[in-house]
N, C-alpha and C. Protein backbone atom coordinates (compact mmCIF):
# COMPACT_ATOMS: atom_id res chain seq x y z
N UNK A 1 0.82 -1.19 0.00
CA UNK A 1 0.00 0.00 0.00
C UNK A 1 0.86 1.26 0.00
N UNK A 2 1.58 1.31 1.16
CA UNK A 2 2.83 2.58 0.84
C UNK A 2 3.12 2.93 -0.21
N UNK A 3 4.00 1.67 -0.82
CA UNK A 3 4.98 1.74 -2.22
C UNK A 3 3.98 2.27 -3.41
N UNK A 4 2.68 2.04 -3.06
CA UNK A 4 1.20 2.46 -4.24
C UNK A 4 0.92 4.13 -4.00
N UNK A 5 0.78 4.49 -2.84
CA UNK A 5 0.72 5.71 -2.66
C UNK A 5 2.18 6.93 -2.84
N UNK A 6 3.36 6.15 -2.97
CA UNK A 6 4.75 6.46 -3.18
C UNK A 6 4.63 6.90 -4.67
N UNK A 7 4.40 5.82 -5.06
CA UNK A 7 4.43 5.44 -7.06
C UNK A 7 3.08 6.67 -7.39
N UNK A 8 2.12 6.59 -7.02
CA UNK A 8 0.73 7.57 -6.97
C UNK A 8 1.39 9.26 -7.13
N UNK A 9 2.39 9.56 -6.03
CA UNK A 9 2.71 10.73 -5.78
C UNK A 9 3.85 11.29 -6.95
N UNK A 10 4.36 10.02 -7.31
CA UNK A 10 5.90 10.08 -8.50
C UNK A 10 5.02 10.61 -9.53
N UNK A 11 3.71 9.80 -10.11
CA UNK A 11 3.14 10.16 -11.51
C UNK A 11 2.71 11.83 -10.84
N UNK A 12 1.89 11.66 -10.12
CA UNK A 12 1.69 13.80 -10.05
C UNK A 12 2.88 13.85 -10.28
N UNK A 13 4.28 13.90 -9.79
CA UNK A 13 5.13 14.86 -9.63
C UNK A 13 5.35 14.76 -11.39
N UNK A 14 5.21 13.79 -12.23
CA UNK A 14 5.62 13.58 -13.67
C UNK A 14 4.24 15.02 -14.39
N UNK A 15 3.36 14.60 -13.87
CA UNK A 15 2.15 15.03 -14.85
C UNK A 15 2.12 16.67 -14.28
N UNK A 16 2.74 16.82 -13.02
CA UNK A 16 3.14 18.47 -12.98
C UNK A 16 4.61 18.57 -13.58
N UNK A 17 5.60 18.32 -14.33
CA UNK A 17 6.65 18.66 -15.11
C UNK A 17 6.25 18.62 -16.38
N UNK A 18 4.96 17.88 -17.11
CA UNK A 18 4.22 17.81 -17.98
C UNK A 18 3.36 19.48 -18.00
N UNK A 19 2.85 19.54 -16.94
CA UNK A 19 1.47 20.74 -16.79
C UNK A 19 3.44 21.99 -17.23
N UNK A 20 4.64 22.22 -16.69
CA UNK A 20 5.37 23.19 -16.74
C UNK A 20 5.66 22.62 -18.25
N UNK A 21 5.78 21.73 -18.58
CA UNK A 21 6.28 22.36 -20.03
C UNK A 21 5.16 23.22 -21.11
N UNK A 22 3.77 22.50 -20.80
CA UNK A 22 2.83 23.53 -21.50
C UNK A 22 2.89 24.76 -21.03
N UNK A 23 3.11 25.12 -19.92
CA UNK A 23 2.83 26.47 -19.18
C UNK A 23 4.02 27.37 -20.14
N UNK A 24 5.15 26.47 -20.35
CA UNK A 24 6.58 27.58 -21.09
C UNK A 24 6.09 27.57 -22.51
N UNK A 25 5.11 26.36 -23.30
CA UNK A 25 5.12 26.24 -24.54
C UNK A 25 4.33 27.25 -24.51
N UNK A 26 3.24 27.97 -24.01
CA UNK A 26 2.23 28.94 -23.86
C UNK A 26 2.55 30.12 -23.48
N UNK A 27 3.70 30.37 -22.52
CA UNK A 27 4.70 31.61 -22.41
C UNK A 27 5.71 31.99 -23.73
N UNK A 28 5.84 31.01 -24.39
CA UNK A 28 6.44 31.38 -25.78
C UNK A 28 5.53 31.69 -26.65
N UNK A 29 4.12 30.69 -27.02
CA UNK A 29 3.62 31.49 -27.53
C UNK A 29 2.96 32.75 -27.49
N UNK A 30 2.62 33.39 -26.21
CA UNK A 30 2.22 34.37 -25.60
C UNK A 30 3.69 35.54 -26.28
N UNK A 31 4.30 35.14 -26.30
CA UNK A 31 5.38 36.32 -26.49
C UNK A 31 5.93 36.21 -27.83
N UNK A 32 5.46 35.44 -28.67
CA UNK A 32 5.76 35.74 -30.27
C UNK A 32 4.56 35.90 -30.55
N UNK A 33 3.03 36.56 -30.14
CA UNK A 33 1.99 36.88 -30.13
C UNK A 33 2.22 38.06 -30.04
N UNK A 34 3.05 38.57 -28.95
CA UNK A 34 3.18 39.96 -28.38
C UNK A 34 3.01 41.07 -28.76
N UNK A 35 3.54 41.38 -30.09
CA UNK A 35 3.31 42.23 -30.90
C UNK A 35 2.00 42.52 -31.61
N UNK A 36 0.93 41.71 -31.74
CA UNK A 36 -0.79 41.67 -32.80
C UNK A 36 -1.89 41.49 -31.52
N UNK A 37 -0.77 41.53 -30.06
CA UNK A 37 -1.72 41.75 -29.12
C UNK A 37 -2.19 43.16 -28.41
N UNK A 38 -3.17 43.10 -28.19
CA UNK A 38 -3.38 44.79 -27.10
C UNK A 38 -2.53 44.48 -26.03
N UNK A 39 -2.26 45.33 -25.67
CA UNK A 39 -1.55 45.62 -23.97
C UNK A 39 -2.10 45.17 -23.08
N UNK A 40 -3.60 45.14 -22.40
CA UNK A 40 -3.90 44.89 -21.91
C UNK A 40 -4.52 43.31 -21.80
N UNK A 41 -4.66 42.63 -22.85
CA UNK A 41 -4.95 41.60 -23.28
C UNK A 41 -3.42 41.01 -22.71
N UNK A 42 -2.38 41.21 -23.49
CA UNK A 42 -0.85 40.25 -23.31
C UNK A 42 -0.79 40.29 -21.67
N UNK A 43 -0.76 41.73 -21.16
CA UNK A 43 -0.46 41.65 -19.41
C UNK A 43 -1.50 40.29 -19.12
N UNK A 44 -2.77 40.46 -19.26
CA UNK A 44 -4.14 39.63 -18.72
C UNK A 44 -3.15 37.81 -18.90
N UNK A 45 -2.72 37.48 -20.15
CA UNK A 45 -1.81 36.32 -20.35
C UNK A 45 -0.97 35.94 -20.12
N UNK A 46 -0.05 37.61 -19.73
CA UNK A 46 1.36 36.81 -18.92
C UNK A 46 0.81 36.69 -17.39
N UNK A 47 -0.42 37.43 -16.88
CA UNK A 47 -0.27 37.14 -15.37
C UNK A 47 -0.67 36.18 -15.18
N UNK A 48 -1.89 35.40 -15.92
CA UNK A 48 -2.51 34.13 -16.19
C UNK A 48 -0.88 32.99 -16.21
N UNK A 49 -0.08 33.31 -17.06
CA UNK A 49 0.51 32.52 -17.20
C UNK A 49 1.27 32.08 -15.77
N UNK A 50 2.05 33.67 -15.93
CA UNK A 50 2.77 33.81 -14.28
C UNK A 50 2.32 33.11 -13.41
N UNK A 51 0.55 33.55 -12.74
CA UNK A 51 0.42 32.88 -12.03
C UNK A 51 0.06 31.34 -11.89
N UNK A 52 -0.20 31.10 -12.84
CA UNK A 52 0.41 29.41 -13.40
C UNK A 52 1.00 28.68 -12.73
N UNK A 53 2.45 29.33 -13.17
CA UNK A 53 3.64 28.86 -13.15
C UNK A 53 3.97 28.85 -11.24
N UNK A 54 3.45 29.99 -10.83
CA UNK A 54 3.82 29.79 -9.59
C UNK A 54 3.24 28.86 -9.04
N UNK A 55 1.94 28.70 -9.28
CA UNK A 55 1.09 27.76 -8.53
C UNK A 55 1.40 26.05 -8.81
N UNK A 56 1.39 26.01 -9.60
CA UNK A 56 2.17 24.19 -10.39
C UNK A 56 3.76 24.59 -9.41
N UNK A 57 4.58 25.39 -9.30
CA UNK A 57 5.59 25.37 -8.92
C UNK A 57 5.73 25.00 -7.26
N UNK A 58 4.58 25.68 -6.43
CA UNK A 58 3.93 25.34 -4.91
C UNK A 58 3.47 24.12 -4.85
N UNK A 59 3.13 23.37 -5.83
CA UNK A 59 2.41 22.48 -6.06
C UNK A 59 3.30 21.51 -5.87
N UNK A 60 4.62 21.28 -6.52
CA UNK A 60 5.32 20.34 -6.82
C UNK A 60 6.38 20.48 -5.75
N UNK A 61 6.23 21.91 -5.18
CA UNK A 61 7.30 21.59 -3.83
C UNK A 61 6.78 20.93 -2.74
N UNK A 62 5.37 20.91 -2.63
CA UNK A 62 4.14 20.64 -1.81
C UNK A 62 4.47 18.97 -2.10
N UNK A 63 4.29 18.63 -3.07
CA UNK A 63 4.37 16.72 -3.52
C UNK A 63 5.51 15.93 -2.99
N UNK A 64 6.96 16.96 -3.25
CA UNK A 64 8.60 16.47 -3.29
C UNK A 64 8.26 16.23 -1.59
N UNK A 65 7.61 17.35 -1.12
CA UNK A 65 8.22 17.28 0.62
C UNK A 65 6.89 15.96 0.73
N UNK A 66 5.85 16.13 0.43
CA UNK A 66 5.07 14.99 1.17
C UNK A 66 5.47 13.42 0.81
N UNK A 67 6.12 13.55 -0.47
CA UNK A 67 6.70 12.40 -0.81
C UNK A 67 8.17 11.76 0.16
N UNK A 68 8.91 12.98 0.29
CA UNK A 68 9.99 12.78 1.23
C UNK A 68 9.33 12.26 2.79
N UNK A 69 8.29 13.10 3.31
CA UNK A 69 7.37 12.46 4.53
C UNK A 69 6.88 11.18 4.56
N UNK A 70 6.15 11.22 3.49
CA UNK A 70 5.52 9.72 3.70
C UNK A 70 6.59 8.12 3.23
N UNK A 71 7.55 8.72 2.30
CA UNK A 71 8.61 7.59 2.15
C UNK A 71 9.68 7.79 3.84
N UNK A 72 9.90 8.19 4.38
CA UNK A 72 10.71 8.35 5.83
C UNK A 72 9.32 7.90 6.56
N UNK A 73 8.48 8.11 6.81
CA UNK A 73 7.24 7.28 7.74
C UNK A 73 7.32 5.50 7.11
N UNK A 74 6.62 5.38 5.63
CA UNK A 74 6.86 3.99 5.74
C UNK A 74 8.39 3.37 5.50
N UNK A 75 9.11 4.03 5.59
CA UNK A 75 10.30 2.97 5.60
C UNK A 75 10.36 3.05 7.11
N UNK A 76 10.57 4.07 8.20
CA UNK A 76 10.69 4.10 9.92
C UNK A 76 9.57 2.58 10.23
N UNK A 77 8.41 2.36 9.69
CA UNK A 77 7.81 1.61 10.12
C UNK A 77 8.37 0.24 9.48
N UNK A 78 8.87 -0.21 8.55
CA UNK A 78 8.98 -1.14 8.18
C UNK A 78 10.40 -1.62 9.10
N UNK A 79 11.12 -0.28 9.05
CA UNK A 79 12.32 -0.93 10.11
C UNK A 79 12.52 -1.27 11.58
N UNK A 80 11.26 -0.37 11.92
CA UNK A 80 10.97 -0.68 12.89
C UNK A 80 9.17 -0.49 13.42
N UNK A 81 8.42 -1.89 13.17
CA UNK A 81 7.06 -1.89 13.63
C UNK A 81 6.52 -1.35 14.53
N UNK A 82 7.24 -1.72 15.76
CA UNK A 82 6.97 -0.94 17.23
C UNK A 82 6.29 0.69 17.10
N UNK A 83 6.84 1.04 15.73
CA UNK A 83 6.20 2.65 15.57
C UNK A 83 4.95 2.32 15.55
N UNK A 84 4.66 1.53 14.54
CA UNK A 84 2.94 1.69 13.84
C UNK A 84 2.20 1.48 14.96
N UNK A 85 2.53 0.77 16.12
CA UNK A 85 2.19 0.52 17.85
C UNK A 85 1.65 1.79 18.35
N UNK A 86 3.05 2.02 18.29
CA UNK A 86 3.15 3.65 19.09
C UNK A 86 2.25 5.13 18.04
N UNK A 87 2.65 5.10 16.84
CA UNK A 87 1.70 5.57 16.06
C UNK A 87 1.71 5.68 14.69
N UNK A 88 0.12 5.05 14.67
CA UNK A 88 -0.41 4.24 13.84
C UNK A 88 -0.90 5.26 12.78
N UNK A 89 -0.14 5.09 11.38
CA UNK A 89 -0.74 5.70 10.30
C UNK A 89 -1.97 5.28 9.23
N UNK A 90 -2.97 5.33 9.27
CA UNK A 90 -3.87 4.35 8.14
C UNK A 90 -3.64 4.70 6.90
N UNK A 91 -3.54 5.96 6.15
CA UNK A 91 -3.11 6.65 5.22
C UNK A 91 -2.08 7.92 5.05
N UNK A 92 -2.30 8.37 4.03
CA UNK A 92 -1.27 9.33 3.88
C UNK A 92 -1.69 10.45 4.86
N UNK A 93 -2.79 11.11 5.32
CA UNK A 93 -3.51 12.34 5.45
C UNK A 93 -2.81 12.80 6.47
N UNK A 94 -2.25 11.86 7.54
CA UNK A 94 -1.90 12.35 8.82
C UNK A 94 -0.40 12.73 8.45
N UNK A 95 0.27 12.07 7.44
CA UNK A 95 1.31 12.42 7.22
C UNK A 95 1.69 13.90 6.42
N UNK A 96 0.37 14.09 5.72
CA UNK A 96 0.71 15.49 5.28
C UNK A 96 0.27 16.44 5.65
N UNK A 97 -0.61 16.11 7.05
CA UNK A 97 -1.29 17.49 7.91
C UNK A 97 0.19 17.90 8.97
N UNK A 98 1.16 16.36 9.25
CA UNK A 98 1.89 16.76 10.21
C UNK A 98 2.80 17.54 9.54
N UNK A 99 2.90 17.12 7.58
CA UNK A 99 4.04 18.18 7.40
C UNK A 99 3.62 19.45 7.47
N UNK A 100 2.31 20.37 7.15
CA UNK A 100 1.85 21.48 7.18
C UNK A 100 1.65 21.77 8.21
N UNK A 101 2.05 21.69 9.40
CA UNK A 101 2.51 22.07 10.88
C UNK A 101 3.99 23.06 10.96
């Protein structure tokens, strides 16, 4: 189950390096557009874009760390059971509320 929710978190992290390359293929085209666009229209597309980019970018730092959390939780438990005793994870959720602490 771990190693499923591990592998689960790898494809997001793939299909957000996927979502950044459209975001740049669309920042290029946005800017060899640049010129047959209004001003106010191109700003409206680069901030669209911008803020895009930041957000997929929060996104994927958000995945790397919960992925780093929840792979250090199930390997601690596999090396040592006595945790899951002491405390018991059923899914991921608790592991990524404790990282947003």
């Amino acid at each position: 189950m771990g190693e499923a929710i591990i592998s689960h978190i790898t494809d997001i992290k793939t299909m957000i390096k996927d979502i950044k390359t459209t975001l740049d293929q669309e920042d290029a085209y946005i800017a060899k557009r640049a010129h047959s666009l209004d001003t106010t229209c191109y700003e409206k597309l680069r901030s669209i874009v911008d803020a895009s980019k930041e957000q997929v970018g929060l996104f994927q730092l958000q995945m790397e760390k919960d992925k780093t959390n929840y792979t250090s939780d199930f390997s601690d438990k596999i090396d040592d059971p006595t945790i899951c005793i002491q405390d018991p994870y059923e899914n991921i959720l608790p592991s990524m509320i404790k990282g947003k602490q």
